[in-house]
Protein backbone atom coordinates (compact mmCIF):
# COMPACT_ATOMS: atom_id res chain seq x y z
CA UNK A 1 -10.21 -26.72 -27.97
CA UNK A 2 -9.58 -23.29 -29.26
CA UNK A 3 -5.92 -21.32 -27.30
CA UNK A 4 -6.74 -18.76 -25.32
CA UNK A 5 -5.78 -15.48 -26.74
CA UNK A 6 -3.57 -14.04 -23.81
CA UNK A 7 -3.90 -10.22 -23.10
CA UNK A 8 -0.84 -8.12 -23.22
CA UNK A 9 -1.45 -5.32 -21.40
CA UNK A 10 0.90 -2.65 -20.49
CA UNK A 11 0.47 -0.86 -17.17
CA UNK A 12 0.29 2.37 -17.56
CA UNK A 13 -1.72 3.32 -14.16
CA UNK A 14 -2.16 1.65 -10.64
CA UNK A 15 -4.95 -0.57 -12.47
CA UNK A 16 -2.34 -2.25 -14.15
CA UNK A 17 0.63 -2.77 -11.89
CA UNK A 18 -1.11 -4.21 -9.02
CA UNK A 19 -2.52 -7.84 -9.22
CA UNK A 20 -5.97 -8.44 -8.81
CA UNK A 21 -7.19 -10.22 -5.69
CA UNK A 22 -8.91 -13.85 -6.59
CA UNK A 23 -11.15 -16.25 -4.35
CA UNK A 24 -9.79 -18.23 -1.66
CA UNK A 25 -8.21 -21.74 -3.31
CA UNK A 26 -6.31 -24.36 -1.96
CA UNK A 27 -3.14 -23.85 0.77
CA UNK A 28 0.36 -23.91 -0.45
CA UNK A 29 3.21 -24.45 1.43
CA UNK A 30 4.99 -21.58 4.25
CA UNK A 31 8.01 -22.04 1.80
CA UNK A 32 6.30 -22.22 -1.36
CA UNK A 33 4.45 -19.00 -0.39
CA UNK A 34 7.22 -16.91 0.60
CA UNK A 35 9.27 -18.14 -3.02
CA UNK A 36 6.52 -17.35 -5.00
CA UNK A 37 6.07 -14.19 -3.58
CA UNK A 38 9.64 -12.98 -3.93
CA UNK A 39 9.89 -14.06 -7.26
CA UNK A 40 6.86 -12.27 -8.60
CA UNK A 41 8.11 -9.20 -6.78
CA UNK A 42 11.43 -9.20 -8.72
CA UNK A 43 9.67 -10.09 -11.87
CA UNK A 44 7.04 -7.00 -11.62
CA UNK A 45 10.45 -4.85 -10.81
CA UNK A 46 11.97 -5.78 -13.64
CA UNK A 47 8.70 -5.76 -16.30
CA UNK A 48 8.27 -1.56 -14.18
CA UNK A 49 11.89 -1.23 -15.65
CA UNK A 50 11.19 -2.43 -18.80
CA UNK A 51 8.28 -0.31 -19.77
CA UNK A 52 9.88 3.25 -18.23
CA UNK A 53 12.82 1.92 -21.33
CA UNK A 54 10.20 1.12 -23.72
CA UNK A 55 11.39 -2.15 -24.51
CA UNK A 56 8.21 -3.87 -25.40
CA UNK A 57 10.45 -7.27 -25.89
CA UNK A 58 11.73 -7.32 -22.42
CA UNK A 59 8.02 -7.21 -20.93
CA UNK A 60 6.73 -9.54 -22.84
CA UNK A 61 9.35 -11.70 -21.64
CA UNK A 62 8.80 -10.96 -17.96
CA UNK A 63 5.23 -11.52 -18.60
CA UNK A 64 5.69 -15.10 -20.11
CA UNK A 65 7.49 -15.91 -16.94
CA UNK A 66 5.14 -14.66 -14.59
CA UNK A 67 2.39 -16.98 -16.31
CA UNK A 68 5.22 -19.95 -16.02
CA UNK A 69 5.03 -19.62 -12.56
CA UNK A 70 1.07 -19.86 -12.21
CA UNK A 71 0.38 -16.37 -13.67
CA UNK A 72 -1.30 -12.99 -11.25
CA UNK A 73 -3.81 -15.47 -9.71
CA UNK A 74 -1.14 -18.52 -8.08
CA UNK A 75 0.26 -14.37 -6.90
CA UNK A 76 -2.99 -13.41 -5.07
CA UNK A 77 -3.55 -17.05 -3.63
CA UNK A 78 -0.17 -16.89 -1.95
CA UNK A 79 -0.85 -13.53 -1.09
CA UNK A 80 -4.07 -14.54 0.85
CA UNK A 81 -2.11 -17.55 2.19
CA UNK A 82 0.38 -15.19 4.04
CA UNK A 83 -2.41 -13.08 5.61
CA UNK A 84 -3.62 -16.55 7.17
CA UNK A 85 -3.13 -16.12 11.34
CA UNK A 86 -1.19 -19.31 11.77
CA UNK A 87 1.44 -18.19 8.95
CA UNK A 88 1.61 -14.79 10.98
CA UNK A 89 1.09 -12.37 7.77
CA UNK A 90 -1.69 -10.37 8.63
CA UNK A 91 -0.50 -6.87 8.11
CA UNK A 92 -2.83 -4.92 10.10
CA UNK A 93 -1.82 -7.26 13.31
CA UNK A 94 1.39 -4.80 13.70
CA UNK A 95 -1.46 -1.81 13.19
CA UNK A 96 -3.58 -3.05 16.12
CA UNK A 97 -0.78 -3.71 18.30
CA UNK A 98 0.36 0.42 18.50
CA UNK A 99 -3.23 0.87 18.73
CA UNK A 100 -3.82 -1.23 21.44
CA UNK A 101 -4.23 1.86 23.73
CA UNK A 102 -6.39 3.51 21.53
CA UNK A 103 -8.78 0.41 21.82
CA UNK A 104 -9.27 0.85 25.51
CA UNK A 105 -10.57 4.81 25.22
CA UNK A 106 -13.52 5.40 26.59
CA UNK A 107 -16.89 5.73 23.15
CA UNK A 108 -17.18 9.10 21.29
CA UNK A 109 -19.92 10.54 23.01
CA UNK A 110 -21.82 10.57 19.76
CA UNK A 111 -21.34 7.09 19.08
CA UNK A 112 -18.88 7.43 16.04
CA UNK A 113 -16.45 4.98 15.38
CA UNK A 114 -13.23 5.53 13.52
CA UNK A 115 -13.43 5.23 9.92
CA UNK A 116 -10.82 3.18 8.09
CA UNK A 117 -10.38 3.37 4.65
CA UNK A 118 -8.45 -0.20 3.66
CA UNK A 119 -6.48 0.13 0.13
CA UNK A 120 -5.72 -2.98 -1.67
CA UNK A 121 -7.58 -5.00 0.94
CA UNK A 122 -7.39 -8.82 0.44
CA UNK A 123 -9.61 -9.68 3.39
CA UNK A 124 -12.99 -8.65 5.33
CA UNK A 125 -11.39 -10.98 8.61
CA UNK A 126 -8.29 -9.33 8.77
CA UNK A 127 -7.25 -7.94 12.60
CA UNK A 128 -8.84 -4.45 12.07
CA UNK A 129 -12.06 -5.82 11.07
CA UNK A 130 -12.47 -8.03 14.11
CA UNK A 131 -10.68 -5.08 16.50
CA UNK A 132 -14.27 -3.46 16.70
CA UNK A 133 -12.47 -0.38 16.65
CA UNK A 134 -13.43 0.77 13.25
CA UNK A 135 -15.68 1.21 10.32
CA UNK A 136 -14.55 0.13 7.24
CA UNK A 137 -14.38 1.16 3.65
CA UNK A 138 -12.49 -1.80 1.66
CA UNK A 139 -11.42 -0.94 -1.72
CA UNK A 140 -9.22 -3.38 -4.55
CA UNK A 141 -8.66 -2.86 -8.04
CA UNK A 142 -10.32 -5.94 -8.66
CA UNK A 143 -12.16 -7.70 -5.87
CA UNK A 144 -13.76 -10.99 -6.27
CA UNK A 145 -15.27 -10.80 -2.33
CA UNK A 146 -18.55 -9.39 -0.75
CA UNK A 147 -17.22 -6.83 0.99
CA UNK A 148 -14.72 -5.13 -0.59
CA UNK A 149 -15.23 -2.44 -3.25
CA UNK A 150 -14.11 -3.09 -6.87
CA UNK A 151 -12.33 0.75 -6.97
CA UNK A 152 -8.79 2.34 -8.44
CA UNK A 153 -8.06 4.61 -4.90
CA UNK A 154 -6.89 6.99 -7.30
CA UNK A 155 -10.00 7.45 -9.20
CA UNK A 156 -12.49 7.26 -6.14
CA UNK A 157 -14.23 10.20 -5.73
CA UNK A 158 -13.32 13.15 -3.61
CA UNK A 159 -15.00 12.99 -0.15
CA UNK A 160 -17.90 15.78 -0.46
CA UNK A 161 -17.85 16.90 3.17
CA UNK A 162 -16.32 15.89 6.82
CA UNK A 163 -19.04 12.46 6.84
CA UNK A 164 -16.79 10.86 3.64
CA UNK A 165 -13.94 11.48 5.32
CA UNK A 166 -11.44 8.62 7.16
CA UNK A 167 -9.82 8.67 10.54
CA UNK A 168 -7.24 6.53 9.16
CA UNK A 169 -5.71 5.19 5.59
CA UNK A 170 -4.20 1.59 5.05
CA UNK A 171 -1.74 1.44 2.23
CA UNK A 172 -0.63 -2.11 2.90
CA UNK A 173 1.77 -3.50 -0.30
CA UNK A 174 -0.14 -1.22 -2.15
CA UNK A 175 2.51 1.62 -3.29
CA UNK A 176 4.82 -0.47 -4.69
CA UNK A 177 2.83 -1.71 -6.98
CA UNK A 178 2.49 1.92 -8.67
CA UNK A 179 3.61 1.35 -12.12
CA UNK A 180 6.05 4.77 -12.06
CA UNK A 181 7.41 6.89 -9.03
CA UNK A 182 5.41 10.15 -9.94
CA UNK A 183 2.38 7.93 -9.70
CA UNK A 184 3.67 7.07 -6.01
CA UNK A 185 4.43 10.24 -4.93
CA UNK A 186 0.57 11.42 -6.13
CA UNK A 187 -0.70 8.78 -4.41
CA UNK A 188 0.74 9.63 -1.00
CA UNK A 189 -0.41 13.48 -1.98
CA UNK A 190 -3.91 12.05 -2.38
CA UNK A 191 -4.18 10.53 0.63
CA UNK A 192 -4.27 13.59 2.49
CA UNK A 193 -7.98 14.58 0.37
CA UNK A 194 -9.42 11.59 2.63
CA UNK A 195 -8.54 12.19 5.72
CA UNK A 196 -9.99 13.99 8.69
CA UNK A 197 -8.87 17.11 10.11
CA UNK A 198 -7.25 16.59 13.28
CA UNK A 199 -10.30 18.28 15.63
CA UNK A 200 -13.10 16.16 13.61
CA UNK A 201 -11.80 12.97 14.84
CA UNK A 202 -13.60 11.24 17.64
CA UNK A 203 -12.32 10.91 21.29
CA UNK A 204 -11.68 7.54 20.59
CA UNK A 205 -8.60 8.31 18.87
CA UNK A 206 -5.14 9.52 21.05
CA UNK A 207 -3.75 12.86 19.36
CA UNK A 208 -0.38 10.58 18.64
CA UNK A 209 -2.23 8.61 16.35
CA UNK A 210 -5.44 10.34 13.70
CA UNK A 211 -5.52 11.30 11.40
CA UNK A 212 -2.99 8.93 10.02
CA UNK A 213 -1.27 6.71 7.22
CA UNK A 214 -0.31 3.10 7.89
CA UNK A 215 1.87 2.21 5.35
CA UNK A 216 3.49 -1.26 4.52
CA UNK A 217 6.47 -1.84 2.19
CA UNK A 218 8.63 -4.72 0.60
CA UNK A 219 11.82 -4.06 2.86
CA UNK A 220 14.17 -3.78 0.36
CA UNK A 221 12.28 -0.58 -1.22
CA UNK A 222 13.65 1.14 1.51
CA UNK A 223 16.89 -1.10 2.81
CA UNK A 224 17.95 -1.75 -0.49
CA UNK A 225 17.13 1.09 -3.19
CA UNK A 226 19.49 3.08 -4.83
CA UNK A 227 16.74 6.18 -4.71
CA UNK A 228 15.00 5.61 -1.09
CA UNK A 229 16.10 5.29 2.33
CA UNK A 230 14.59 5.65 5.91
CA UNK A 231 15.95 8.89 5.74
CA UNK A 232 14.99 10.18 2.53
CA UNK A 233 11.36 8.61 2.96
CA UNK A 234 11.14 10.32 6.12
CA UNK A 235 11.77 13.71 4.72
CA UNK A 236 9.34 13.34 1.93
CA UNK A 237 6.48 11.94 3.77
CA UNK A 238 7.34 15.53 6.38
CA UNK A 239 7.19 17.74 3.14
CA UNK A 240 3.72 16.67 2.43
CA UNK A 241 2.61 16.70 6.17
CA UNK A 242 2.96 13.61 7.91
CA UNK A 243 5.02 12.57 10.93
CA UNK A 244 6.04 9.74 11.49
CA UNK A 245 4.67 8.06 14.85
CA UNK A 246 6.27 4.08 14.88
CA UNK A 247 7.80 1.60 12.41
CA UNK A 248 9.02 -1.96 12.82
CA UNK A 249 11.40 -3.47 10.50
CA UNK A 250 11.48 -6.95 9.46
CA UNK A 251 13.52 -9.09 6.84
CA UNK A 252 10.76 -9.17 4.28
CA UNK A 253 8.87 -5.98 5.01
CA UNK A 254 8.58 -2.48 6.75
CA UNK A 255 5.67 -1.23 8.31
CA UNK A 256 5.22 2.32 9.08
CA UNK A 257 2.06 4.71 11.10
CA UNK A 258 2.13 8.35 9.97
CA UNK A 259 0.26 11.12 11.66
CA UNK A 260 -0.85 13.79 9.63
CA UNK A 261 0.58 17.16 10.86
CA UNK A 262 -1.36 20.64 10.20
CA UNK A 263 1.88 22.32 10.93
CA UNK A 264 3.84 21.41 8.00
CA UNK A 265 3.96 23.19 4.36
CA UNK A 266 2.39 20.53 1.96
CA UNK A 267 4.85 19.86 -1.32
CA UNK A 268 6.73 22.50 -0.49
CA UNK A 269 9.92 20.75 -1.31
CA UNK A 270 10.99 18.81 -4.44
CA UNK A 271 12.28 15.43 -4.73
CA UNK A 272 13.26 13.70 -7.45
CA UNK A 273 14.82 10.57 -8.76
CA UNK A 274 18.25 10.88 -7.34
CA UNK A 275 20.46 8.27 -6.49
CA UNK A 276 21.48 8.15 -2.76
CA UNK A 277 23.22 4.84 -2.89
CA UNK A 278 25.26 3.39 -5.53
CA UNK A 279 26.40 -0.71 -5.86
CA UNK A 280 25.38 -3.26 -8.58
CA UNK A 281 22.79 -4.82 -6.39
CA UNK A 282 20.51 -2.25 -5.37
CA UNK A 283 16.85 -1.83 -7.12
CA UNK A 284 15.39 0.77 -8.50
CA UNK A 285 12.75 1.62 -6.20
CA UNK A 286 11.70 5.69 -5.72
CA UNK A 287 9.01 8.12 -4.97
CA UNK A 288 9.08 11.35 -7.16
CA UNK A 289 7.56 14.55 -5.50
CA UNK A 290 6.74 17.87 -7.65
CA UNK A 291 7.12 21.23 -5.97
CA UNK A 292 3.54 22.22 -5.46
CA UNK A 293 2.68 25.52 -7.61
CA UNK A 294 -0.37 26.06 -6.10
């Protein structure tokens, strides 16, 4: 039988950094999952840092030793494993639960329900889709379900009017797998192209919350990094408009909700890759914003 050729890519855009989602398969392990996962996190730091050096040899190695360890797709399935209810990963759980009082608003008059525009989504049984609460838009870089949209976010066309327009944006483990940090600050810029004005949302939604950002992020991105910290997050998600509402902390990820504020100068304020925090162990996550010219 004839070797497959393997394909050595190097990920230049969003297309390329994030894994694509595969088909349901067989249940692994609560342990198994959560090892796998970590290690493929570390490994797709360290092949980001290899191509911002150029070394071609160093991601080829990282890339051998992502396929030793069951390659993108043993990735996804643990991925989908960890959204599973009884293992307690379903991101969008924490979203529903600060929107519980949102849920219990009386109907928009005209019958509107809020959209939801789901980035990276994994799953059309997640706890927003069976919340009732919204309508949905699922996108992935490369889905394999009915469902969910086979679409780069950052190549999706700009909405036309107020109709293509979302009440709310889910970036769940989605930004840091953004090849570069330019590429994550323009994708928290772009964000604000899909989203509703403030008055055009329907009475469903509490002021506190729409039109808004729910974010989700490998802890250490912000607990660990020698360029990012609650703070410094903070002030660049404010220079771009966006407030944040709540966020819950836990020991393997952060979850934030961010209301988009009218009131705020958009990229008015640089920030680039600075480092706030020195000490051997830190990684080298950041988010690089331009001052806007325009």
């Amino acid at each position: 039988m004839a070797v497959k050729k393997k394909n050595k890519r190097q990920p230049l855009s969003l297309a390329s950094g994030r894994p694509p989602t595969v088909q349901r398969s067989k249940s692994i392990s609560r342990k198994a999952t959560k090892s796998l996962i970590n290690k493929h996190h570390l490994l797709e730091k360290r092949r980001q840092q290899a191509i911002a050096k150029g070394d071609e040899a160093e991601v080829s190695a990282v890339a051998a030793e992502i396929e030793s360890l069951g390659g993108i797709e043993k990735y996804q399935q643990a991925s989908l494993q960890g959204q599973r209810e009884d293992r307690g990963g379903d991101s969008s759980r924490v979203l529903m639960g600060w929107l519980d009082p949102a849920t219990s608003l009386p109907k928009d008059p005209d019958g509107r329900r809020l959209r939801l525009l789901e980035v990276g989504a994994l799953s059309v049984d997640n706890a927003c889709s069976r919340s009732g609460l919204f309508d949905i838009e699922r996108i992935d870089l490369n889905s394999q379900s009915k469902g969910i949209l086979q679409q780069d976010f950052m190549e999706r066309p700009l909405p036309r009017d107020a109709t293509e327009k979302f009440d709310l944006i889910s970036l769940s483990l989605v930004l840091n797998f953004v090849p570069d940090p330019k590429g994550r600050g323009e994708m928290l810029l772009r964000t604000l192209k899909f989203l509703h004005e403030a008055d055009n949302c329907p009475s469903t939604s509490s002021e506190l919350y729409f039109p808004g950002l729910f974010l989700v992020l490998p802890a250490p991105c912000v607990s660990n990094s020698r360029y990012l910290d609650e703070e410094r997050l903070v002030a660049i998600m404010a220079s771009i408009g966006y407030v944040k509402v709540v966020s819950k902390a836990t020991q393997r990820l952060v979850y934030y909700l961010w209301k988009r504020s009218f009131n705020q100068p958009h990229g008015s304020q640089s920030f680039p890759k600075e480092e706030i925090r020195g000490g051997p162990s830190r990684n080298n996550f950041a988010i690089v914003l331009k001052q806007s010219t325009g």
